[in-house]
N, C-alpha and C. Protein backbone atom coordinates (compact mmCIF):
# COMPACT_ATOMS: atom_id res chain seq x y z
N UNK A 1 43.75 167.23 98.85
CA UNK A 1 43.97 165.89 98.35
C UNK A 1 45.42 165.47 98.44
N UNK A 2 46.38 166.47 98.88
CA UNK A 2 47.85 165.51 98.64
C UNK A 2 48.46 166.70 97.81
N UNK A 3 49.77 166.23 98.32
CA UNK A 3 50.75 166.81 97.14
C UNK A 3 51.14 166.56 96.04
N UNK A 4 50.55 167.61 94.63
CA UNK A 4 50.96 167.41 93.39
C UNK A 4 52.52 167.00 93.15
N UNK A 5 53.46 166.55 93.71
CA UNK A 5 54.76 166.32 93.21
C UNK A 5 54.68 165.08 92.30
N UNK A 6 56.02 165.21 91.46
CA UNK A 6 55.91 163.79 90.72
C UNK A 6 57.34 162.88 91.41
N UNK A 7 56.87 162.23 91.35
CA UNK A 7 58.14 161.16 91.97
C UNK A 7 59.45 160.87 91.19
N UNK A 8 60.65 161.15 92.48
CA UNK A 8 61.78 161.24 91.38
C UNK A 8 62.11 159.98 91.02
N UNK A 9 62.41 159.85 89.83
CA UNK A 9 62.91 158.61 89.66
C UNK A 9 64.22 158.20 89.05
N UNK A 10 65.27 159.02 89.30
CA UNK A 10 66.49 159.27 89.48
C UNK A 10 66.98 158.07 90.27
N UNK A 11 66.49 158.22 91.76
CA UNK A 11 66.77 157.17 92.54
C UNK A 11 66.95 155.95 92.13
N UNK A 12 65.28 155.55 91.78
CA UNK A 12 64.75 154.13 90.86
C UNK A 12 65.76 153.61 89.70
N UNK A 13 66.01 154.91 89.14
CA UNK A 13 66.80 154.72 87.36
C UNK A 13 68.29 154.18 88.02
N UNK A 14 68.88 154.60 89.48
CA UNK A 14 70.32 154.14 89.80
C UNK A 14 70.04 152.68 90.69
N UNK A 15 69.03 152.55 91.09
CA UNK A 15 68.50 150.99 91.66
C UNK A 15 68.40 150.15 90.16
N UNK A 16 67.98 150.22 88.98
CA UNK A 16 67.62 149.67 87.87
C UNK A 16 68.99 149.29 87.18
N UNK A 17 70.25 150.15 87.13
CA UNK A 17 71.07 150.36 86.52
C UNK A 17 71.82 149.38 87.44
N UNK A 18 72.11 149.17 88.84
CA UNK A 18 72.49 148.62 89.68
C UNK A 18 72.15 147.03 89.30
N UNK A 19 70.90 146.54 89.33
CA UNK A 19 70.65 145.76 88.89
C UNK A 19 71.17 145.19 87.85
N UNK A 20 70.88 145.74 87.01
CA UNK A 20 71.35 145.18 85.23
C UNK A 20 72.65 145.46 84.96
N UNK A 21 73.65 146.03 85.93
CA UNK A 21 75.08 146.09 86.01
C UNK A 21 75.20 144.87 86.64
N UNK A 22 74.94 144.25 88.11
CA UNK A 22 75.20 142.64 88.64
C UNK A 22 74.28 142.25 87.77
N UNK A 23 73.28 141.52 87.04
CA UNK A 23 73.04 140.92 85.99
C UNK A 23 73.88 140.48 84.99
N UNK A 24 74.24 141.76 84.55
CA UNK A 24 75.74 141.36 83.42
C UNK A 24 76.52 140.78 83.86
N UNK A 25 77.12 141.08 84.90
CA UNK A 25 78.35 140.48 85.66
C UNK A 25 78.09 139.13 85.61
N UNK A 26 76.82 138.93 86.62
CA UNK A 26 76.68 137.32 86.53
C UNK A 26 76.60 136.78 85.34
N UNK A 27 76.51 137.45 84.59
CA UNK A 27 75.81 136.48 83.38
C UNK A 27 77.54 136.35 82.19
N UNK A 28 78.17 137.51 82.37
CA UNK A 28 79.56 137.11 81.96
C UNK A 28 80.36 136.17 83.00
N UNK A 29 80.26 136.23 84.26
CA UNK A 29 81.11 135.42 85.23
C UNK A 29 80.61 134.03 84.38
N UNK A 30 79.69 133.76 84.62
CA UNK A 30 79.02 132.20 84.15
C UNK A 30 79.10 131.82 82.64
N UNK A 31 79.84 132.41 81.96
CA UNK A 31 79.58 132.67 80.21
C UNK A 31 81.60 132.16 80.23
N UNK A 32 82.23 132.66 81.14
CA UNK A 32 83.67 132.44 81.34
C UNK A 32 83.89 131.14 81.30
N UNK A 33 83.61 131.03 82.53
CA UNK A 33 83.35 129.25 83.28
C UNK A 33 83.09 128.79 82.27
N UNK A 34 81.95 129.05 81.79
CA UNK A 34 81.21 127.43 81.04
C UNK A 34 82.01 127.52 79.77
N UNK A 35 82.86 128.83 78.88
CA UNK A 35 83.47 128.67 77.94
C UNK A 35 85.42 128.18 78.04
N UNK A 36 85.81 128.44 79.29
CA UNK A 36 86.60 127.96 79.17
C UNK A 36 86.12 126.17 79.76
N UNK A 37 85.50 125.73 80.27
CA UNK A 37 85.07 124.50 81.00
C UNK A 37 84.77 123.82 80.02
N UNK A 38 84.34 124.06 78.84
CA UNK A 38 83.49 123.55 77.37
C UNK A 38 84.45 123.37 76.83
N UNK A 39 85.75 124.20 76.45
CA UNK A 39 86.79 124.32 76.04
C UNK A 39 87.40 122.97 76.30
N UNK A 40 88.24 123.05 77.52
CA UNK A 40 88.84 122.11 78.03
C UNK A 40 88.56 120.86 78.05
N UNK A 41 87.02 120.51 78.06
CA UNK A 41 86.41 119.39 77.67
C UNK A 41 86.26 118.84 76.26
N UNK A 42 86.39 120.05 75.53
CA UNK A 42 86.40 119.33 74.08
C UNK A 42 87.76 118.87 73.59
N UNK A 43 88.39 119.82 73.97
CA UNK A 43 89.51 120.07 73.99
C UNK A 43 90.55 118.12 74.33
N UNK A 44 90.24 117.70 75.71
CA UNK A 44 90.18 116.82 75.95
C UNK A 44 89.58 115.00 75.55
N UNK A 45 88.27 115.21 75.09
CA UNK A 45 87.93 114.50 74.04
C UNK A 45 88.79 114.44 72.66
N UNK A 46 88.83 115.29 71.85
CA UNK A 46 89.75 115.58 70.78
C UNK A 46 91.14 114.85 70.56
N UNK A 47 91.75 115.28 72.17
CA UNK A 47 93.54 115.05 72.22
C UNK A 47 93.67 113.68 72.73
N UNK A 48 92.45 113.02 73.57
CA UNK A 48 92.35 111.65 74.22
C UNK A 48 93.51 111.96 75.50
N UNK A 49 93.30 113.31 76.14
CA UNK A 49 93.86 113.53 77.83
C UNK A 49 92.58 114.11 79.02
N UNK A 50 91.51 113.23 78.67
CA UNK A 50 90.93 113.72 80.05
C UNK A 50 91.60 113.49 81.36
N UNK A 51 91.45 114.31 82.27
CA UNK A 51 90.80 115.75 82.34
C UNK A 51 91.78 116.52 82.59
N UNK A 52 92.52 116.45 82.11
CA UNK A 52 93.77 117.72 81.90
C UNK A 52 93.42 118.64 81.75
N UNK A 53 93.00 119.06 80.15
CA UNK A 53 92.79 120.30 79.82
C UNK A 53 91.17 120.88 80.08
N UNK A 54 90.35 120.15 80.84
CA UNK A 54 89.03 120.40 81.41
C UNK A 54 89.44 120.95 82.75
N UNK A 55 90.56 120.62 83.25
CA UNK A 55 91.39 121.21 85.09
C UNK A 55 91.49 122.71 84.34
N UNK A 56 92.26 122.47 83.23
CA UNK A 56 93.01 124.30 82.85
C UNK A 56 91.76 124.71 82.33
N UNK A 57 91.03 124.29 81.99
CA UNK A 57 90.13 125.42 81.34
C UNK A 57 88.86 126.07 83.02
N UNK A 58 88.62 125.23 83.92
CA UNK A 58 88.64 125.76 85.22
C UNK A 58 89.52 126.61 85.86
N UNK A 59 90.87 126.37 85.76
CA UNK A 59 91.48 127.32 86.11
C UNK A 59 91.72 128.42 85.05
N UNK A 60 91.56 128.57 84.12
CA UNK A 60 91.50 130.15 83.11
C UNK A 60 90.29 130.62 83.62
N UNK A 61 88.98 129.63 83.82
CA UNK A 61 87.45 130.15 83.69
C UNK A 61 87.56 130.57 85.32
N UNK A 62 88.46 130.31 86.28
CA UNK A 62 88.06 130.98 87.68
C UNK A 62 89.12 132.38 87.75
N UNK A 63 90.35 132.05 86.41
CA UNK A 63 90.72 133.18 86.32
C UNK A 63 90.35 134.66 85.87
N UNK A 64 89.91 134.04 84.80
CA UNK A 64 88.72 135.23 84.10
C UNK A 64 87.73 135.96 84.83
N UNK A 65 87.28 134.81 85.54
CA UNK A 65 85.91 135.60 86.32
C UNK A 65 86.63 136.40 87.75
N UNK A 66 88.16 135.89 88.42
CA UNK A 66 88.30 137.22 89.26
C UNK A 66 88.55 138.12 88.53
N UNK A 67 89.42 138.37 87.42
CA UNK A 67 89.78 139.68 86.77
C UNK A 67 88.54 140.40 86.50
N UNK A 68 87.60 139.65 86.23
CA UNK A 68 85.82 140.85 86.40
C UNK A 68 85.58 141.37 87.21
N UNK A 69 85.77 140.15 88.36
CA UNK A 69 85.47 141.08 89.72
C UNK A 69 86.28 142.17 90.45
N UNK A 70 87.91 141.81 89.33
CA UNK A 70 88.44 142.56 89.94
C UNK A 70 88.63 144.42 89.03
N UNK A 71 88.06 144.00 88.13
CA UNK A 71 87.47 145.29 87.22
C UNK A 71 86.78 146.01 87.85
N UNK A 72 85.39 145.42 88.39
CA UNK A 72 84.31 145.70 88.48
C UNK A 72 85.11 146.68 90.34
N UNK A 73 85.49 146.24 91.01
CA UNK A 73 85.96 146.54 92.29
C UNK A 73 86.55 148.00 92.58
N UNK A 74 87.64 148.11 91.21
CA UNK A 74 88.19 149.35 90.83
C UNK A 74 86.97 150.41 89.81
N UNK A 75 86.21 150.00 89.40
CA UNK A 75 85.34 150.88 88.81
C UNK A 75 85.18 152.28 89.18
N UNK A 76 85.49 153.31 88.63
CA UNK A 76 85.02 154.62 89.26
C UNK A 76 86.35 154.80 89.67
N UNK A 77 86.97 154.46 90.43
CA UNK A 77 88.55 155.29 91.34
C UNK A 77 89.01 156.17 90.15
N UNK A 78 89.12 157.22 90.66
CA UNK A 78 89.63 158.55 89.73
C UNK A 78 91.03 158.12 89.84
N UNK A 79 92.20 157.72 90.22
CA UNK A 79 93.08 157.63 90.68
C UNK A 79 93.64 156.08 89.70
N UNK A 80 92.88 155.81 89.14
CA UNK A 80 93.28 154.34 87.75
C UNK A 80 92.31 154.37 86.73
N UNK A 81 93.20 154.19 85.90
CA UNK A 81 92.82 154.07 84.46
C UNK A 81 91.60 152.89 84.64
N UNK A 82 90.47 152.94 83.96
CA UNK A 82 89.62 151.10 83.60
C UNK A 82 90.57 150.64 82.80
N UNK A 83 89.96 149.43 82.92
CA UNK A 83 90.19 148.27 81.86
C UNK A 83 89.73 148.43 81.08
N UNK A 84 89.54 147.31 79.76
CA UNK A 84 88.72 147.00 78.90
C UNK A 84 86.76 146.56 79.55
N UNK A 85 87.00 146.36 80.76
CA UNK A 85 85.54 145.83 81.10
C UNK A 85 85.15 147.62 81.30
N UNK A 86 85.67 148.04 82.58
CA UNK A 86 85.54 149.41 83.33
C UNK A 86 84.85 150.74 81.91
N UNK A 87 86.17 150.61 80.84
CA UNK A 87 85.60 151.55 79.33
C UNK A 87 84.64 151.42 78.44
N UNK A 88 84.37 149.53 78.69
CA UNK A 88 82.82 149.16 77.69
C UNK A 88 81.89 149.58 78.99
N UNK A 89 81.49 149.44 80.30
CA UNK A 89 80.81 149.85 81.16
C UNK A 89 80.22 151.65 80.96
N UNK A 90 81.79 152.11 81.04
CA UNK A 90 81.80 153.26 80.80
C UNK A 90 81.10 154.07 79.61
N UNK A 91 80.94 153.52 78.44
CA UNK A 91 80.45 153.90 77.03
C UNK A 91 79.00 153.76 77.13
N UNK A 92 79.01 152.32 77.77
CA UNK A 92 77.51 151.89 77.55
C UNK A 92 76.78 153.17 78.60
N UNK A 93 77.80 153.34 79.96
CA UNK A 93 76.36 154.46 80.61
C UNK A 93 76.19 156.07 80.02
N UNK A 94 77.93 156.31 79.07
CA UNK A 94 77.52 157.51 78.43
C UNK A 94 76.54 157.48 77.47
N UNK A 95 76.32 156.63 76.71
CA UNK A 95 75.33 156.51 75.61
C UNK A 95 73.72 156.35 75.96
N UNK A 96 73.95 155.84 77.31
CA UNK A 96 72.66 156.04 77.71
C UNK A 96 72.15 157.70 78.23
N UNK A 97 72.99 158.10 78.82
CA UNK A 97 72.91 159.26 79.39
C UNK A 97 73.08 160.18 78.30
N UNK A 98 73.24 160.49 76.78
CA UNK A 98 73.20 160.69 75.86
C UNK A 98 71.69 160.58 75.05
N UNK A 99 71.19 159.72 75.56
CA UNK A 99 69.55 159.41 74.92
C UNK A 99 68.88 160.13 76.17
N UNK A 100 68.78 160.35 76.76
CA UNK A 100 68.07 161.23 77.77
C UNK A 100 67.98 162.43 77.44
């Protein structure tokens, strides 16, 4: 009938993790933007200078989101310290790998 093996799913568990690592990302990249963009817009209403501070809060919110990507880029290199993104990354996969 076939071979009794069971299927590893090691593989699957680093395809899954892959996933829901770019998930987060996107979902903080877009959480940046729209909070500094929200910002700047209220911000602007408030002071009566549209769109001044709705321009800067685009430019913090496209700043923010390279420094993720640029976290996310260096991830792993033995050779640099993480960041603050790289060490919460880091915790969250020891703690998982801890429940196993």
């Amino acid at each position: 009938m076939g071979d009794n093996k069971l299927p590893d799913f090691r593989e699957h568990d680093r395809d899954i993790q892959a996933v829901g690592t770019a998930a987060g990302l996107g979902f903080s990249l877009v959480a940046s933007l729209v909070f500094f963009i929200a910002g700047g817009a209220w911000l602007d209403s408030w002071l009566g200078t549209p769109p001044v501070l709705m321009l800067v809060g685009v430019a913090l919110g496209l700043v923010a989101a390279g420094y993720q990507l640029y976290e996310l880029t260096l991830l792993g290199k033995p050779d640099r310290e993480n960041g603050p993104i790289g060490r919460a990354l880091e915790r969250r996969a020891s703690a998982k790998s801890r429940r196993r």
